[in-house]
N, C-alpha and C. Protein backbone atom coordinates (compact mmCIF):
# COMPACT_ATOMS: atom_id res chain seq x y z
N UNK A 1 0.83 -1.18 0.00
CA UNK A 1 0.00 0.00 0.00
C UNK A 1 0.88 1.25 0.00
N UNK A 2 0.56 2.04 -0.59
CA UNK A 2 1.33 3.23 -1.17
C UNK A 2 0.39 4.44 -0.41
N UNK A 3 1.03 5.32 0.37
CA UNK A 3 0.21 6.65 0.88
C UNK A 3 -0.76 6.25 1.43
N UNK A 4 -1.84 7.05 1.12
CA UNK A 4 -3.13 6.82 1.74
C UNK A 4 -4.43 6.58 1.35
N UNK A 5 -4.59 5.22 0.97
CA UNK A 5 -5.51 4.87 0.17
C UNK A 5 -7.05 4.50 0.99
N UNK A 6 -6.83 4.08 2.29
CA UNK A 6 -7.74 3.65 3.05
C UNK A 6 -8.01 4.70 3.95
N UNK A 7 -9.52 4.98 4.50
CA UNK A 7 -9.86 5.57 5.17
C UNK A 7 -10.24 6.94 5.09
N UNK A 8 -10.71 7.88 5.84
CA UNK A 8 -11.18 9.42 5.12
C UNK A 8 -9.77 10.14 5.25
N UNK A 9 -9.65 10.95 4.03
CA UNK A 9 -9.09 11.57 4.03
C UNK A 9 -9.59 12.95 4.42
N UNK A 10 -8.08 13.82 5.38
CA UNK A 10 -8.33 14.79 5.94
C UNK A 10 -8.87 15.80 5.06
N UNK A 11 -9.49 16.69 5.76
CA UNK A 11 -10.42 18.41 4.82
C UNK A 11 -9.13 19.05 4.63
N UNK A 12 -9.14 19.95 3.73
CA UNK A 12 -8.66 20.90 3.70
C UNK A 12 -9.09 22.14 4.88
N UNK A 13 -7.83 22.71 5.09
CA UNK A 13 -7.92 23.98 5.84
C UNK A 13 -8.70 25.09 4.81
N UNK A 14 -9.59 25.50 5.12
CA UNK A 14 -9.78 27.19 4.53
C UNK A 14 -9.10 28.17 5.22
N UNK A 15 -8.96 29.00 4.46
CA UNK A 15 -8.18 30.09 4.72
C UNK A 15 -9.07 31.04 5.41
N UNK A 16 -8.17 31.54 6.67
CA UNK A 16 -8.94 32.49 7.54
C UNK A 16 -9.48 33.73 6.99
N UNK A 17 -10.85 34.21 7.21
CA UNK A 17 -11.51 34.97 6.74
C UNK A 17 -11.13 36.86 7.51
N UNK A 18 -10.58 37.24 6.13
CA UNK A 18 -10.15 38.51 6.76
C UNK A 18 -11.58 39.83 6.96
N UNK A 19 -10.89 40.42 7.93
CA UNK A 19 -12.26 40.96 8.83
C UNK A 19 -12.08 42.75 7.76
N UNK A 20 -13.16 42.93 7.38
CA UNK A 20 -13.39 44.00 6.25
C UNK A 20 -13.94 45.28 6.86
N UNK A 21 -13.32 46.24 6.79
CA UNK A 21 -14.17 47.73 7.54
C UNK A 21 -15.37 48.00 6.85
N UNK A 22 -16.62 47.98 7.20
CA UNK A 22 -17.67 48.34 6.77
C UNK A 22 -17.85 49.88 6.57
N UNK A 23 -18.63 50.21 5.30
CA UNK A 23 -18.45 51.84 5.75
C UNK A 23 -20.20 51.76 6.04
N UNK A 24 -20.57 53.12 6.10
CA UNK A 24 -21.83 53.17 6.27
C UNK A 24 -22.94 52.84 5.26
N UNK A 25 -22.72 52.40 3.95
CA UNK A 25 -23.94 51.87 3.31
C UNK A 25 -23.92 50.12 3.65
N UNK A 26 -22.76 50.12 3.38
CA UNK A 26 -22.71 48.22 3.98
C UNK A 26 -23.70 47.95 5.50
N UNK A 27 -23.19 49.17 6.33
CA UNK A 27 -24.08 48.75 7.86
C UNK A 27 -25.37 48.82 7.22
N UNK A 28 -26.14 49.64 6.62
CA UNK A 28 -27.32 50.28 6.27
C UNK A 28 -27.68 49.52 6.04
N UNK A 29 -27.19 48.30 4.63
CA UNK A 29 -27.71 47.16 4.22
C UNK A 29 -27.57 46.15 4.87
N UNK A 30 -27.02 45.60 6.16
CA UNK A 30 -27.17 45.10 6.41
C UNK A 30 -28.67 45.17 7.87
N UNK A 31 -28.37 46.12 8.55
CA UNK A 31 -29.13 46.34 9.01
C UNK A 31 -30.80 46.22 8.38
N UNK A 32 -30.54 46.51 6.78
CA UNK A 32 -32.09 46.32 6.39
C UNK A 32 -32.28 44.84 6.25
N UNK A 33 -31.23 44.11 5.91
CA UNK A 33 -31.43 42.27 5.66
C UNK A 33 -31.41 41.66 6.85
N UNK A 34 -31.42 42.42 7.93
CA UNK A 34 -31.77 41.56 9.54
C UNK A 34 -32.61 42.20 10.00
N UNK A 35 -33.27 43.43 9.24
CA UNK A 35 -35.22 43.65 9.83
C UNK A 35 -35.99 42.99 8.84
N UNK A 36 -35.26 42.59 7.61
CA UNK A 36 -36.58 41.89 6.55
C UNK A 36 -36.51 40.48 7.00
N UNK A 37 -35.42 39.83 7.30
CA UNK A 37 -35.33 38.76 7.74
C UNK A 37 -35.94 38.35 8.90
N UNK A 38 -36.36 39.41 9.95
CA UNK A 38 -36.70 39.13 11.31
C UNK A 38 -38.38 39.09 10.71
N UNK A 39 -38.81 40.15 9.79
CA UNK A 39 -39.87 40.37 9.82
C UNK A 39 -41.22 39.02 8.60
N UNK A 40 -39.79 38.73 7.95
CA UNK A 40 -40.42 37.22 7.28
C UNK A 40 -40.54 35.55 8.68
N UNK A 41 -39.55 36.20 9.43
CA UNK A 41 -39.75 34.76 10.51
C UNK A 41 -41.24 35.10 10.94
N UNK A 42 -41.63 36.59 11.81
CA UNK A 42 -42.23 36.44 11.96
C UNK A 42 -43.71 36.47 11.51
N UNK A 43 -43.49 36.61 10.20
CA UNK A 43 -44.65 36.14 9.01
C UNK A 43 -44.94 34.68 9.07
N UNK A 44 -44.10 34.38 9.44
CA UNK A 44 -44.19 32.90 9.03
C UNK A 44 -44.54 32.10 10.43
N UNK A 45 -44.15 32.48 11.11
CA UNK A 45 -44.75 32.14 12.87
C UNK A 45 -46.40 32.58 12.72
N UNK A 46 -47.23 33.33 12.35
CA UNK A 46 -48.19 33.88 12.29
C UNK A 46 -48.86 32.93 11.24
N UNK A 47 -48.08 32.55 10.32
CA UNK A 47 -49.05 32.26 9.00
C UNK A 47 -49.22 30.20 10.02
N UNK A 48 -47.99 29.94 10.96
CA UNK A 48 -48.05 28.67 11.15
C UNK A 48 -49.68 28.46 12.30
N UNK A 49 -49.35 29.73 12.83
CA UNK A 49 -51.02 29.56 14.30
C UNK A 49 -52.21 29.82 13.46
N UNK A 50 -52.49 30.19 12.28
CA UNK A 50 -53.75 30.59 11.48
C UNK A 50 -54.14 28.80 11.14
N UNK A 51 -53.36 28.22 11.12
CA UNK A 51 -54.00 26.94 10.16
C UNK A 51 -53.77 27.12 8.56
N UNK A 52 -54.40 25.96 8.38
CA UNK A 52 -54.20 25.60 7.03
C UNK A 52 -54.79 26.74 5.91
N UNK A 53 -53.89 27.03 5.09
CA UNK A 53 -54.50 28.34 4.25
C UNK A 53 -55.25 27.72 3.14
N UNK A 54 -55.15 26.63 2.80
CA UNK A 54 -55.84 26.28 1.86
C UNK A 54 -56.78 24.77 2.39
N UNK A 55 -58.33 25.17 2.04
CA UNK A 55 -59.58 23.94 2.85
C UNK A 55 -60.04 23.33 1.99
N UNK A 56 -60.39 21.76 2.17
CA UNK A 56 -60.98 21.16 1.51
C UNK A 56 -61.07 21.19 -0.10
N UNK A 57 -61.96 22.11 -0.56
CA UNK A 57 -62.11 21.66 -2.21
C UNK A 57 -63.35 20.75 -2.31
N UNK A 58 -63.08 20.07 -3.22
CA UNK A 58 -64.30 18.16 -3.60
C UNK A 58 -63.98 17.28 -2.13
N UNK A 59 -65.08 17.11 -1.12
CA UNK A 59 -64.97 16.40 -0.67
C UNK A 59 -65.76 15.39 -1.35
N UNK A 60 -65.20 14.38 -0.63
CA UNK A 60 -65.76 13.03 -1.28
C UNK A 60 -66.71 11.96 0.10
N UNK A 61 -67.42 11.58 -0.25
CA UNK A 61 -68.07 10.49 1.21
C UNK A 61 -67.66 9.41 0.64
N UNK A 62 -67.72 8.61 1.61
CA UNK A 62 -67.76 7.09 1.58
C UNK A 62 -68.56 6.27 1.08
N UNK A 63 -69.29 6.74 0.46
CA UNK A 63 -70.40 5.87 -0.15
C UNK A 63 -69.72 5.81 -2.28
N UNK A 64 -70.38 4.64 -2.41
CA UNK A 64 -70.06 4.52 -4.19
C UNK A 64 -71.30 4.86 -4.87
């Protein structure tokens, strides 16, 4: 057996992520993508306690 043929081979390292000065439109935007984001969770918390948005349709009985 030659090297390393058996078993997982290790990940690669990524390279450490360098830390970037934001100026003030970057905060701006971000600040707006963590109130739209907060404000779709809680769309979606609301839309889960309403129930089912869509009812029935053709019901069908049990009879032929």
């Amino acid at each position: 057996m030659s090297g390393r043929q058996g078993g997982k081979a290790k990940p690669l390292k990524a390279p450490k992520k360098e830390k970037k000065d934001l100026d003030e439109e970057d905060k701006a935007f971000m600040e707006k993508k963590k109130a739209e984001a907060a404000a779709r969770k809680e769309l979606a918390q609301k839309a889960a306690k309403g129930g089912p948005l869509v009812t029935g349709g053709i019901k069908k009985s049990g009879k032929k």
